[in-house]
Protein backbone atom coordinates (compact mmCIF):
# COMPACT_ATOMS: atom_id res chain seq x y z
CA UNK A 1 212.31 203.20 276.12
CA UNK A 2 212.81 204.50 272.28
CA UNK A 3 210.22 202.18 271.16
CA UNK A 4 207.74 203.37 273.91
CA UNK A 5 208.91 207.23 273.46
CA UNK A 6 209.55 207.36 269.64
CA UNK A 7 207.68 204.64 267.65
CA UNK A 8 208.42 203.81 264.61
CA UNK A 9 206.65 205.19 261.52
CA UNK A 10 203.91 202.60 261.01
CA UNK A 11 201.20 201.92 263.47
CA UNK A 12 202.05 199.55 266.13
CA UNK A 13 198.96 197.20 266.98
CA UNK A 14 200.62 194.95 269.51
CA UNK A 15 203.50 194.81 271.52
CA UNK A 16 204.56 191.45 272.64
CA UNK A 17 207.04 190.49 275.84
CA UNK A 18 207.93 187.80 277.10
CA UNK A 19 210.74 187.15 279.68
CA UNK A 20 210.97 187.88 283.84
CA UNK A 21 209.74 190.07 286.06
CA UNK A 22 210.04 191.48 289.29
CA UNK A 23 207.16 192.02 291.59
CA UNK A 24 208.14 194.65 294.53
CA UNK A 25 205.70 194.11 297.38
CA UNK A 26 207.01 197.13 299.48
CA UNK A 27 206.66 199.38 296.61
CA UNK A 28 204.85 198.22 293.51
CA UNK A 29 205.11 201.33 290.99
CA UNK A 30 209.18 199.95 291.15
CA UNK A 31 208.06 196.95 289.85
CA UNK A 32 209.85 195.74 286.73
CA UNK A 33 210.88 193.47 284.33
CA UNK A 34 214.22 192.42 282.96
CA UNK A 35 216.03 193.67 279.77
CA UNK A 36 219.05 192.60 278.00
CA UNK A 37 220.46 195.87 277.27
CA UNK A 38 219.51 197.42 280.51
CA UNK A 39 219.19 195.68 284.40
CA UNK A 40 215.08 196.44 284.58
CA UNK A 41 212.55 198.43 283.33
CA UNK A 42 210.06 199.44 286.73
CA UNK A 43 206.25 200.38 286.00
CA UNK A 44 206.86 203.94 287.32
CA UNK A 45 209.48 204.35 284.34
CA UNK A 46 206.51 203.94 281.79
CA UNK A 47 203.67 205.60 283.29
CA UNK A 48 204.94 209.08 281.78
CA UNK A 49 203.94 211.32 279.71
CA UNK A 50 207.15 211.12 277.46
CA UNK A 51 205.36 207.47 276.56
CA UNK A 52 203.64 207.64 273.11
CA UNK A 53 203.09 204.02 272.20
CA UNK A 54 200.07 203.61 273.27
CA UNK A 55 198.74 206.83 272.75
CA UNK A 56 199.21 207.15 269.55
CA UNK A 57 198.37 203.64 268.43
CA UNK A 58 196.06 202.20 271.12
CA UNK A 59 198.42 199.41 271.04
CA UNK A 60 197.61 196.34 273.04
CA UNK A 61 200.27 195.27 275.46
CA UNK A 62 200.77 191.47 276.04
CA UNK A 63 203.21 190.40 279.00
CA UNK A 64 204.30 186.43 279.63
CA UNK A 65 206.10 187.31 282.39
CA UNK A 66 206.62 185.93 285.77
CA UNK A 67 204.81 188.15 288.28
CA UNK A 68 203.61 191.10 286.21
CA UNK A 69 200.09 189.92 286.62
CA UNK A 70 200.48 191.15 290.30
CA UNK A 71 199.10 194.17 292.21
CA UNK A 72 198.67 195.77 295.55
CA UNK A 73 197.82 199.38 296.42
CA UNK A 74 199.61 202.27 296.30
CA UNK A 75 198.05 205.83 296.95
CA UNK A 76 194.39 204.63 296.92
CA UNK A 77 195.49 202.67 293.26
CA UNK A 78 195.75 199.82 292.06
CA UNK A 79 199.68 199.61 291.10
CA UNK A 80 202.21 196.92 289.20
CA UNK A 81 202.51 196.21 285.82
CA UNK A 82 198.85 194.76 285.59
């Protein structure tokens, strides 16, 4: 979450991950993936405000995850990672 909320100095074109997610059918905005220092990171967690990556930098986000490419609806949305 510091990289997301307080990027470093330079611009930040591209953020890479790779590693496992989770895919919550019941409710997808608590879709997440794994991290080492933490159990997850869910979807809901990034879309907010206090998130200045990408609006700062337009950076482009690339997942190789397991099951982050999935989606279902949620409040007339699309929701999930993708």
């Amino acid at each position: 979450m510091e990289l997301l909320e307080k990027p470093p100095g330079g611009t930040v074109a591209l953020l890479y991950f790779t590693g496992h997610g989770l895919f919550n059918d019941k409710a997808v905005a608590a879709s997440a993936i794994k991290l080492e220092n933490r159990e997850s990171l869910a979807a809901d967690e990034v879309a907010t405000e206090s998130v200045q990556l990408g609006e700062r930098d337009g950076t482009v986000v690339f997942f190789n995850a397991c099951e982050v490419g999935a989606t279902d609806g949620a409040l007339g949305e699309v929701g999930g990672w993708a």
